[in-house]
Every structure is written in structure tokens, then in C-alpha cells.
Protein backbone atom coordinates (compact mmCIF):
# COMPACT_ATOMS: atom_id res chain seq x y z
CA UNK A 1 140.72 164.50 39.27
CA UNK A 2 138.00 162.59 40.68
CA UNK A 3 137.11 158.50 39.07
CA UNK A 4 133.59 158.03 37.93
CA UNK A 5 133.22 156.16 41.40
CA UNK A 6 134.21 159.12 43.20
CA UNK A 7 132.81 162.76 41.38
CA UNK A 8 130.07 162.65 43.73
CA UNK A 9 131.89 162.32 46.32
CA UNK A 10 133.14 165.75 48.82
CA UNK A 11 135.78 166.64 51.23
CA UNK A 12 133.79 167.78 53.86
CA UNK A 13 134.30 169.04 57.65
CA UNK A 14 132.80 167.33 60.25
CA UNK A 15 131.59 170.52 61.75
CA UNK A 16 130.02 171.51 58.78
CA UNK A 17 128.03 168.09 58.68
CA UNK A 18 126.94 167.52 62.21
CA UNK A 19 123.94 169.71 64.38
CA UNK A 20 126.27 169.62 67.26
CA UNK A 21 129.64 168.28 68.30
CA UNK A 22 130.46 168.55 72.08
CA UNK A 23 131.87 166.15 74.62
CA UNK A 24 130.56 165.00 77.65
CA UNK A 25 130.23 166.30 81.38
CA UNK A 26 132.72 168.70 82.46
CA UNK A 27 131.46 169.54 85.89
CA UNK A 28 131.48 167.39 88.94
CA UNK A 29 128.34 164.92 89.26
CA UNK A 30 126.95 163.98 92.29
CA UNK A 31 126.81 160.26 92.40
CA UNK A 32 123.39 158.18 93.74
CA UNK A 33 124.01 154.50 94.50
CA UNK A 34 120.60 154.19 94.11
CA UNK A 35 119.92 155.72 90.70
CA UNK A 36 118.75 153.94 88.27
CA UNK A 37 120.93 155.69 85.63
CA UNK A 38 124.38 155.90 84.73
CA UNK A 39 127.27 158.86 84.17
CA UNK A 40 129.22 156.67 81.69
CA UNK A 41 133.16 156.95 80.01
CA UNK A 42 135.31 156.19 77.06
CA UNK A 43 136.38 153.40 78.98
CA UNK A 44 132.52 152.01 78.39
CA UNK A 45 133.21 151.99 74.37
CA UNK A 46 134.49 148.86 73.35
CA UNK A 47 134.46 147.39 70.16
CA UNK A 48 131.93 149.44 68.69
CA UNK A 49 129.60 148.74 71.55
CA UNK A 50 128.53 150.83 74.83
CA UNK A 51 129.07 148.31 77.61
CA UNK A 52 127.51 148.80 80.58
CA UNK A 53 129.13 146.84 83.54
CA UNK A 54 127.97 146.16 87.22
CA UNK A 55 130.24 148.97 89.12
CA UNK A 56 128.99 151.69 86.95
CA UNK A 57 128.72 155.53 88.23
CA UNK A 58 124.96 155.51 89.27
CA UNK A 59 123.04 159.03 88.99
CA UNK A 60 119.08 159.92 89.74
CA UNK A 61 116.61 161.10 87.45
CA UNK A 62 116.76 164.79 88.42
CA UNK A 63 120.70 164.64 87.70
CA UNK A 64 119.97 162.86 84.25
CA UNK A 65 117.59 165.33 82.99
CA UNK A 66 120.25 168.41 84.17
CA UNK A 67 123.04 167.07 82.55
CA UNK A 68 120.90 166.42 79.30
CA UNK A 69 120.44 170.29 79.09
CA UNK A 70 123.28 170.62 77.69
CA UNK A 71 123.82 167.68 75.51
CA UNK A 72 120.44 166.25 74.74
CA UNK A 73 122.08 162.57 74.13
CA UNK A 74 119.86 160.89 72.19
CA UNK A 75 119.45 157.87 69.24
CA UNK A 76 121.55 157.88 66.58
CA UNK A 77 124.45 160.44 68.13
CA UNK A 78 127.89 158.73 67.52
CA UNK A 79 130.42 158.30 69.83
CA UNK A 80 134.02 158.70 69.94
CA UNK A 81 136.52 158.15 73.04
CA UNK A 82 138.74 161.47 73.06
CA UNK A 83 140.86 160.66 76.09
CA UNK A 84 143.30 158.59 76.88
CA UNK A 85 142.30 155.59 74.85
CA UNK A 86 141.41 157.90 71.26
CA UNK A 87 139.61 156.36 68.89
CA UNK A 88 137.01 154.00 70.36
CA UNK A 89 133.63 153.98 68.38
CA UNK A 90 129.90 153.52 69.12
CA UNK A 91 126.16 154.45 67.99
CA UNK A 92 123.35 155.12 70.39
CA UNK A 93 121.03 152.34 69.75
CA UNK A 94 118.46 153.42 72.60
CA UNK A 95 115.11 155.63 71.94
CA UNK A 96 115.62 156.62 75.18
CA UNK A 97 119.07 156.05 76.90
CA UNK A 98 119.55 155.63 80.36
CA UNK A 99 123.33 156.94 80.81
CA UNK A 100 125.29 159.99 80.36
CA UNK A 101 128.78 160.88 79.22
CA UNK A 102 131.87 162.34 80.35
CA UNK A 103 134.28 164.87 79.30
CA UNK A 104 136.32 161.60 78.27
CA UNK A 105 133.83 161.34 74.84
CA UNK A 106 133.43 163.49 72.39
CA UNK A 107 129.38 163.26 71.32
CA UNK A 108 128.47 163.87 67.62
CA UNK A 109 125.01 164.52 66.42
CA UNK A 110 124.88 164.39 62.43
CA UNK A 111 122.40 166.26 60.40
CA UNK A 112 120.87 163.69 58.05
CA UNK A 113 120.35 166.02 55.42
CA UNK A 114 124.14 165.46 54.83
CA UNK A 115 125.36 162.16 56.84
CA UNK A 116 123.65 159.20 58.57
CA UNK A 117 124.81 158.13 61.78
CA UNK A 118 126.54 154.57 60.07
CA UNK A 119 127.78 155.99 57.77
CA UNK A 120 129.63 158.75 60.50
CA UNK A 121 130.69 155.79 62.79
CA UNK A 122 132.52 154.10 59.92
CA UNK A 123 133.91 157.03 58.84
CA UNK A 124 135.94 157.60 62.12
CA UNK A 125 136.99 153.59 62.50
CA UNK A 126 138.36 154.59 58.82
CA UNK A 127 139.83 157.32 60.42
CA UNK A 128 141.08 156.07 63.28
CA UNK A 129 145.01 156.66 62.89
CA UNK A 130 145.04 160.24 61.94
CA UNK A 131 142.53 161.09 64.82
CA UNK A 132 144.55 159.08 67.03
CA UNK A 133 147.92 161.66 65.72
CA UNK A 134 145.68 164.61 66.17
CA UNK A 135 145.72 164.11 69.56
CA UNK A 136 147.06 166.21 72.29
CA UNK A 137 149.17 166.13 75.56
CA UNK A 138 152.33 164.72 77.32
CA UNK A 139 150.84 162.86 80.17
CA UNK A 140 147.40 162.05 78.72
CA UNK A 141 146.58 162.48 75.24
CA UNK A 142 143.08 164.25 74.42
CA UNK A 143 141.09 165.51 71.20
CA UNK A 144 139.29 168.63 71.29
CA UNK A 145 136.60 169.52 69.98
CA UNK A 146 137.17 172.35 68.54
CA UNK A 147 139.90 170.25 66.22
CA UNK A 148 137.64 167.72 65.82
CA UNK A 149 134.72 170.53 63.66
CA UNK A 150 137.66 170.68 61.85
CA UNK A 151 138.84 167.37 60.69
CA UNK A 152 138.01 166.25 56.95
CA UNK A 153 136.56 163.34 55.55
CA UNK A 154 135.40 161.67 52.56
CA UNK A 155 131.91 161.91 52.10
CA UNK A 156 129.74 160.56 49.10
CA UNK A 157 125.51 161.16 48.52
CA UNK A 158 123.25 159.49 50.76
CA UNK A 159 121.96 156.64 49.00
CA UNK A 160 125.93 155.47 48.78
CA UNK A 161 126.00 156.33 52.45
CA UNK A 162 123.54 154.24 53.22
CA UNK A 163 124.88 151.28 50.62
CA UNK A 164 128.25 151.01 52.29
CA UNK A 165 127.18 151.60 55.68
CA UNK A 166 124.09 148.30 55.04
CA UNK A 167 127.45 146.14 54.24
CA UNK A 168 129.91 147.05 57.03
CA UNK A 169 126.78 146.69 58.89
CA UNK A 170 125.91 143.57 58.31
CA UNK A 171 129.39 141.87 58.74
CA UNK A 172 129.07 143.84 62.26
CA UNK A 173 125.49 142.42 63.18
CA UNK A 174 126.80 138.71 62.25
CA UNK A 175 129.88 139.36 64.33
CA UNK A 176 127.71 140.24 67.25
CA UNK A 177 125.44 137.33 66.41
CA UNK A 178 128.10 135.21 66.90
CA UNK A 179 129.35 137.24 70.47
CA UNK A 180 125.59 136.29 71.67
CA UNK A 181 125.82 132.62 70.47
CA UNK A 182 129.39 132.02 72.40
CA UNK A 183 128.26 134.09 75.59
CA UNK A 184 125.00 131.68 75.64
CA UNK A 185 126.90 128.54 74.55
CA UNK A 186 129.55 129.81 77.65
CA UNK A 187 127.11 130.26 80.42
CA UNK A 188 125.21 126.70 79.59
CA UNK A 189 128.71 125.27 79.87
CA UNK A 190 129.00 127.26 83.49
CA UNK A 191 125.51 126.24 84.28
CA UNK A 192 126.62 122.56 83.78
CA UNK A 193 129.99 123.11 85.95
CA UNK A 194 128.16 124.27 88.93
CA UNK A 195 125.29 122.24 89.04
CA UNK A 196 128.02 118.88 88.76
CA UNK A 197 130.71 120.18 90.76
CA UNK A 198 129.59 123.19 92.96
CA UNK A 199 125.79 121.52 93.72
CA UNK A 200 126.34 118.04 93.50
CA UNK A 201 122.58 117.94 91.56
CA UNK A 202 123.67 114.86 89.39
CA UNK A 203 124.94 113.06 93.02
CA UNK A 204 121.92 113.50 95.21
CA UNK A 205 123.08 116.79 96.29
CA UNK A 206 126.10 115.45 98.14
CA UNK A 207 129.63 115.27 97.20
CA UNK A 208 130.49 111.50 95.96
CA UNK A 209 132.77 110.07 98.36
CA UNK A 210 135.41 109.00 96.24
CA UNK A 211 136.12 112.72 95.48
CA UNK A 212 138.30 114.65 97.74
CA UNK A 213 139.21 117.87 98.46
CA UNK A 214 142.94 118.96 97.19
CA UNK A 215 144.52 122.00 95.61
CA UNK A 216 145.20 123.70 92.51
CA UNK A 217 148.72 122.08 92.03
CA UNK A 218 146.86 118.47 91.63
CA UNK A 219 144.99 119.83 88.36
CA UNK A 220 147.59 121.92 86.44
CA UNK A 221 150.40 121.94 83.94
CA UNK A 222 152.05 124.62 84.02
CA UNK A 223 154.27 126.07 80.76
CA UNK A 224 155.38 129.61 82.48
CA UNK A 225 159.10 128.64 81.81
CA UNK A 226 158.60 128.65 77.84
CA UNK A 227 156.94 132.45 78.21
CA UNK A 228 159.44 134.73 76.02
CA UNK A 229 158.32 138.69 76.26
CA UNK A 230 159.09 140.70 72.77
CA UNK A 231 159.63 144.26 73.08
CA UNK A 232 156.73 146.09 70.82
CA UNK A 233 160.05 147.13 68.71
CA UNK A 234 160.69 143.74 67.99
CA UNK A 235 157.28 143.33 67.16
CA UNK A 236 157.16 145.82 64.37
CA UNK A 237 159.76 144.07 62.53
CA UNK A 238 157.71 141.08 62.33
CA UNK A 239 155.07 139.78 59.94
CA UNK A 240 151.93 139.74 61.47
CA UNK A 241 151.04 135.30 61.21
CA UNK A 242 150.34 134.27 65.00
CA UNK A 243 148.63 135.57 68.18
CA UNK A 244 150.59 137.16 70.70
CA UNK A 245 148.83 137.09 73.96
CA UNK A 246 149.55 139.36 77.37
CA UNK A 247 148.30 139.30 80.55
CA UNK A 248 144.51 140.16 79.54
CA UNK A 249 144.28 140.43 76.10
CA UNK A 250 145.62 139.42 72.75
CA UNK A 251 148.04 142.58 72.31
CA UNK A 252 149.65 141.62 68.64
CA UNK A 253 150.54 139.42 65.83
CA UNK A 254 154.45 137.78 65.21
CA UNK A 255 156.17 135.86 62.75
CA UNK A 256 156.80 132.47 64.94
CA UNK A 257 155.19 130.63 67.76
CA UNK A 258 155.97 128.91 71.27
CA UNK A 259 152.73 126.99 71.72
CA UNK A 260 150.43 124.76 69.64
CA UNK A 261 147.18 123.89 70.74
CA UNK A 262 144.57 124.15 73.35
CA UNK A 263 145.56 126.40 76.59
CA UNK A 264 144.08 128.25 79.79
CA UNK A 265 146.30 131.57 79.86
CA UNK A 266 145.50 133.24 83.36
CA UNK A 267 146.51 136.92 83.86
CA UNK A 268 150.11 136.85 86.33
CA UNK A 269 150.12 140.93 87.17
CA UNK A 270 148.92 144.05 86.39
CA UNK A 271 144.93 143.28 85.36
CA UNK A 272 144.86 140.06 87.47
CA UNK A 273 141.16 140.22 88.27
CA UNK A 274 138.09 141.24 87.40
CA UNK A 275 135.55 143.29 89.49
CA UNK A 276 134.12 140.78 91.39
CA UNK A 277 137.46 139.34 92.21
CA UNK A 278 137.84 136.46 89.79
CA UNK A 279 140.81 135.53 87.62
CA UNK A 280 141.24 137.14 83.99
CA UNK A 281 141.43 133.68 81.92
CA UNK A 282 141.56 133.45 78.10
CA UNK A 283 140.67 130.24 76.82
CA UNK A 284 143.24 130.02 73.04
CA UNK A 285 144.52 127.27 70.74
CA UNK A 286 146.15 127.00 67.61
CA UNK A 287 149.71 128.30 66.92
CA UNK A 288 150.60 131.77 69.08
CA UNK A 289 153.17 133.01 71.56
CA UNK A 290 152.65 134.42 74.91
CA UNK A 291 154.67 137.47 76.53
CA UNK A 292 156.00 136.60 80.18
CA UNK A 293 152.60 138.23 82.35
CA UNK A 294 150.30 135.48 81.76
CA UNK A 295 150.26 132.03 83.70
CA UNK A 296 149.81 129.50 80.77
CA UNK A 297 148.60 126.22 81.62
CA UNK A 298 146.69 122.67 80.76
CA UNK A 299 144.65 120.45 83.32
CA UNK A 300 145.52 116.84 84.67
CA UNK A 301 144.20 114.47 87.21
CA UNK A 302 140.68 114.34 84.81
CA UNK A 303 140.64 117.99 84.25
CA UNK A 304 141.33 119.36 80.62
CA UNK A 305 141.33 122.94 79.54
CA UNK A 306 137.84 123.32 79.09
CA UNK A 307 136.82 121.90 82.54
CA UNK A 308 139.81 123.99 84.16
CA UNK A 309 138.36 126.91 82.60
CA UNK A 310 135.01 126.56 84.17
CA UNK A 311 136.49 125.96 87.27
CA UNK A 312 138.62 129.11 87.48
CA UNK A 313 135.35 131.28 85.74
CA UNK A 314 133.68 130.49 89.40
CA UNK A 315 136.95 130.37 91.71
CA UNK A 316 137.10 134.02 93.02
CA UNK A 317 140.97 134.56 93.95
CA UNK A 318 140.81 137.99 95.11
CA UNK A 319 142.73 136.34 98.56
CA UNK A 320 145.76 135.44 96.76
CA UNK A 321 146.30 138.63 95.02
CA UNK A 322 149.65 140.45 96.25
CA UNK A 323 151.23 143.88 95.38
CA UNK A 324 149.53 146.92 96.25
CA UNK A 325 151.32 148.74 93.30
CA UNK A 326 151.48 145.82 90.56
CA UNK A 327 148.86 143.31 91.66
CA UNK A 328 150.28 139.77 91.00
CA UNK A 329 149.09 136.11 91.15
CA UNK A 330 152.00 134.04 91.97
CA UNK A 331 152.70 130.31 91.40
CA UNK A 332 152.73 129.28 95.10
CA UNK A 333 149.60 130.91 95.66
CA UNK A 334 147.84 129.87 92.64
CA UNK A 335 148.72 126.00 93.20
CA UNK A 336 147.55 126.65 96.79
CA UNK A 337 143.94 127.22 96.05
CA UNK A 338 141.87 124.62 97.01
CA UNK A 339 139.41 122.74 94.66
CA UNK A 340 137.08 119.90 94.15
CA UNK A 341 138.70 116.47 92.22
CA UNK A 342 136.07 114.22 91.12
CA UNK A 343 136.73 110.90 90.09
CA UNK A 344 137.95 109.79 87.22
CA UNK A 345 134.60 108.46 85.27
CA UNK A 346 132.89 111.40 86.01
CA UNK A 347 135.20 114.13 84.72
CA UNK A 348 135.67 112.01 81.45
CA UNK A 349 131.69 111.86 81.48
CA UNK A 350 131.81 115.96 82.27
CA UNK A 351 134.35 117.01 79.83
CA UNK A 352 132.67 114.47 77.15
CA UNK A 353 129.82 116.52 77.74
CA UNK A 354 130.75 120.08 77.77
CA UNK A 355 133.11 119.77 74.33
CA UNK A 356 130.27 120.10 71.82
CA UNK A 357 129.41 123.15 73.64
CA UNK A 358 132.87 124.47 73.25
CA UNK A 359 133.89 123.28 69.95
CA UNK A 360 131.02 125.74 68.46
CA UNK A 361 132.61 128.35 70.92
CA UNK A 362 135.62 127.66 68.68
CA UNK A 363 134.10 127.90 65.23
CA UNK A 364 132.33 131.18 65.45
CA UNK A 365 135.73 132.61 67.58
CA UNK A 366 137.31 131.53 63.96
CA UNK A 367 134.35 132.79 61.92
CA UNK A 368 134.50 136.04 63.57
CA UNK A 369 138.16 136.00 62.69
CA UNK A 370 137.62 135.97 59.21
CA UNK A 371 134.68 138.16 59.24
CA UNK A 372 136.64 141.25 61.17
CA UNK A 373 139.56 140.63 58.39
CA UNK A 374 136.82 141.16 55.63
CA UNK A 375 135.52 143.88 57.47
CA UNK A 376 138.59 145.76 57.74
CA UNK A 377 139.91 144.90 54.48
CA UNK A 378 136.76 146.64 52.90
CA UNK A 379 136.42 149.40 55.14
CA UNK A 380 139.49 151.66 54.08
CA UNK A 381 138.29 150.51 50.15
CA UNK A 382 134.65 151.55 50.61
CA UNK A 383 135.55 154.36 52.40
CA UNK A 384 137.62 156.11 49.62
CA UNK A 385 135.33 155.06 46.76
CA UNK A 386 137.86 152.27 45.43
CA UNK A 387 135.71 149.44 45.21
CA UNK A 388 132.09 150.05 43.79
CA UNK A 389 130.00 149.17 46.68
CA UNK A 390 127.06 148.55 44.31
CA UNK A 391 129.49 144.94 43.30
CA UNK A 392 129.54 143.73 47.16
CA UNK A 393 127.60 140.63 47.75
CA UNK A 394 127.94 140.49 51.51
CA UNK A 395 125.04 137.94 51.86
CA UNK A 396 127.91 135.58 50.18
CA UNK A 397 130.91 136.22 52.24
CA UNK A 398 129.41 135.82 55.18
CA UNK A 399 127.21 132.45 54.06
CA UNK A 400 130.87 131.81 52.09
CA UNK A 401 132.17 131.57 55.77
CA UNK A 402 129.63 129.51 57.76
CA UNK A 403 130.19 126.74 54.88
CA UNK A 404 133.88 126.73 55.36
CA UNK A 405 133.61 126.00 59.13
């Protein structure tokens, strides 16, 4: 029997709630290296976002506006990645987008006479598990469409719709708000590295000539003997209390820690480097462990974390990558790579200098923290009607925690 919360509330089809639900291009697409717009997939949903990098497929107009005959993508459709990687989530934000899908996402349009399109997006996040075990396929697992008409979920009148979706939403804009702030706060601090130590503006335009040329080796501590892997079956067994960092990415949570404190971790093989050919670097402190695929290391000879940072976000390394299989940074290689050392005074002056910059990079990483555990505490409870949403004060948590910063 339905609460009082809930008797409003329907078990409803997606199918039965949506104008359309399709997937992306199945045909092959002519690229244009030229064209303005983009043939997009489910690797470009990330974190809720559509992200749009530099070595996108590139299509013309004329291919755009073909491909759109049979999809129409347009604001407000929802996305959902339904290959490989299930389970990814995103809204079109744009009146009038400039991409196009592939078969690799599955494109929803809602009718708004039953859902809204925030309300949709949250639904699947909520969701995220059992679409993830309704998935398909040996090699390469896939959600159909046909499946996906028929999947259920929870669905309650509009105006609650709307309600829950305005306070998920809001802890999501903030979160973003914060993204913005660090990427800004980041690229000043980049700005500052270059013009000191790549352009020489503060010194006339000329390197000093107390600074020399050296190597890598002369500006690192390395910790790569302390790296201890855990098997994801080890994992499970532990409670989830301190980051566990790979190669690229933080991949888990454990119940102990190796490390304490500020550290450079720069990716060893497998995703060593980006695009563009520079070093995958993540920039962590506090308590957390790190598997055996990431380099983990601290500066010396003037240089700190920060400042080695900066230097390795504009050292492309794409020469010292080895392995045509596994692609692998090695120790002798990294320590070879040649850099700038300043003197003394002015790296104390530099890194003086750039730590206000990074110590709010810090606070809103550990705002966000909090925020995405509020986030997804609430979700699954808003989702199935067990807290009244009406009794949220959202405006408070997330004022709550700017204060305790």
C-alpha cells in the first residue's frame, strides 16, 4: 500500500512517458576536418556533462541536418551512454546544438505532459545499477532500446517533479560552480608558471644566470616503492574511509592508508598521456593509498608539489613514452627530462605566491566532496518518496558547507 508521501506517485514505463526513445547514428558518417560540427559518443558524457574535447569527430552542415532526420536532437532530450561504459547521464542544455550522437547513446525525448527532462535525468542516475544489469553482451555490454521502453520507474505529479529535480539541481549547479572556480583558479596558477619560468617576464625576458638547466631527477622524490596494488576483491571487503588512486583516476575507497599529505601522482602505464601528449597528473593530499600504476612523488631543490605540478601541466612527454601495447612512463626516462631550476629565492617567492591560489583549489575539491555525498545520499530518498521533499532546505546545506570550510 502506498504512504501518504507516495499515493500519487505511479510505476510507469519509460516508453510510455517519452515522445521518442532511439539511439544515435547507426550508419557510417563521413567525417569533415573542417566542419564546424561534431558526431559525438558515450565516451563525451561525463559526470552529467557533454564534454566536448579538441580531437572530436568533425562533420559539415549538410551531414548535421541528414543525420537530424532521424533523431531531431534537440533541448531538453536526456542522454544515457548504452555501450560499453552504461549508465553515463546528461541533458541537452543547447537551443540549438552543434553535435550529433552515436549508436553508443541511447537519446530520450520526454513528453512533458508526464515527465520533465530533470526530473528523467535523475531518475536514471537513481537507476543506474539495474540499467547497468540490464545490459547485454560478452565482449561489450550494450542496452537496447527496445528494453529500455520497457524499464519502470517511479514517477510522482509534476509539481513534485519539478520540487525534487530544483534540489538535486541545485547541489549540481554549485558543484559545477565550484569546477569553474578551480579550472579558473588552475589556469591563473599556469599563467603565473609560464610567464616566471617558461618567459622569463619577471627577469627581463632572459633566464637569470644563476639558474641552470638540469633534469627531472634534481626536482623529485619519488615514493613508487611504498605503491601496494589491491585486487578489486580485496576492495569489496573493505570499508569505504580513504581514496584509492590508479593510474588516472581515483578508482575506490579502502579501510587504511599508505600516504598522508600533499602529492603529485603521475600516470606510470596504460592512460599515460593526454591528447596533446602531456602527462596525466593528479594533484591529492590527505590520507589515501595508491595502486602500483601511478608514479607518486614530492618536489626538492625549491620545487614543492604545487610548483612541480605546474611544471609537468606544460612539460609534454609524449618522447619518453614506451610500449606500443601498454604505453608506459618509466623512472629512467622520467628523471631524464630536462627542466628549468631557478634559484632558491625565487622559487620560495613563486611557490609563496601560487599557494593561496591552490589552497582555494583545495577547499572547494573538499566542498564538492561533501556536496556529491549529500547529493547522493538524497537522491535514492527523493527518488522513492521517503523523505518529503517539501522539508529540504537545500539553500542551508549548501551555505551549511561554505561556513565549515
Amino acid at each position: 500500500m502506498a504512504s501518504n508521501k507516495t499515493k500519487n506517485w505511479q510505476k510507469v514505463k519509460l516508453g510510455d512517458v517519452c515522445h521518442q526513445i532511439t539511439d544515435g547514428v547507426h550508419n557510417t558518417v563521413k567525417d569533415c576536418v573542417c566542419g564546424e560540427y561534431y558526431l559525438l559518443s558515450c565516451k563525451n558524457i561525463k559526470n552529467g556533462q557533454i564534454v566536448i574535447g579538441k580531437d572530436e569527430r568533425r562533420i559539415d552542415e549538410t551531414t548535421l541536418q541528414n543525420l537530424r532526420k532521424r533523431t531531431k536532437t534537440s533541448r531538453g532530450d536526456v542522454l544515457l551512454s548504452s555501450v560499453g561504459t552504461i549508465g553515463e547521464t546528461a541533458v541537452i542544455k543547447d537551443d540549438f546544438p552543434n553535435y550529433e550522437f552515436q549508436r553508443s547513446v541511447a537519446i530520450f525525448k520526454p513528453n512533458k505532459d508526464y515527465i520533465i527532462s530533470e526530473f528523467l535525468f535523475y531518475s536514471l542516475n537513481n537507476n543506474k545499477k539495474l540499467l547497468q544489469h540490464s545490459a547485454e553482451g560478452a565482449v561489450q555490454q550494450c542496452l537496447f532500446i527496445n528494453p529500455l521502453k520497457e524499464f519502470v520507474i517511479l514517477l510522482p505529479p509534476l509539481t513534485i517533479q519539478k520540487k525534487i529535480a530544483g534540489v538535486l539541481s541545485a547541489l549540481d549547479d554549485k558543484i559545477e560552480l565550484n569546477n569553474k572556480i578551480n579550472q579558473n583558479l588552475e589556469q591563473q596558477a599556469q599563467a603565473l608558471f609560464k610567464s616566471w619560468f617558461i618567459d622569463f617576464e619577471p627577469f627581463g625576458g632572459t633566464m637569470p644566470t644563476d639558474w641552470k638547466i638540469g633534469i627531472v631527477d634534481e626536482i623529485i622524490e619519488l615514493y613508487d616503492s611504498k605503491r601496494i596494488p589491491l585486487s578489486s576483491n580485496q576492495r569489496e571487503k573493505m570499508a569505504k574511509l580513504y581514496p584509492y588512486y590508479g593510474a588516472t583516476s581515483l578508482m575506490d575507497y579502502v579501510d587504511e592508508y599508505i600516504f598522508d599529505g600533499k602529492y603529485l601522482l603521475l600516470g606510470e602505464d596504460g592512460t599515460v598521456i593526454d591528447d596533446q601528449g602531456f602527462p596525466i597528473l593528479q594533484y591529492v593530499w590527505g590520507k589515501f593509498w595508491v595502486n602500483n600504476h601511478a608514479h607518486i612523488m614530492r618536489g626538492k631543490n625549491g620545487f614543492d608539489v604545487e610548483s612541480l605540478y605546474l611544471f609537468f601541466k606544460q612539460k609534454n612527454v609524449k618522447n619518453i613514452v614506451t610500449g606500443a601495447v601498454q604505453p608506459k612512463i618509466n623512472q629512467a626516462n622520467l628523471k631524464a627530462l630536462s627542466v628549468t631550476i631557478p634559484s632558491g629565492n625565487i622559487m620560495n617567492r613563486f611557490n609563496k605566491t601560487i599557494q593561496p591560489l591552490f589552497d582555494l583549489i583545495r577547499n572547494k575539491h573538499e566542498e564538492n566532496t561533501r556536496l556529491v555525498q549529500l547529493r547522493d545520499t538524497l537522491l535514492p530518498k527523493l527518488m522513492n518518496g521517503e523523505i518529503d521533499v517539501s522539508q529540504v532546505d537545500i539553500s542551508k546545506e549548501i551555505a551549511d558547507n561554505a561556513i565549515n570550510l
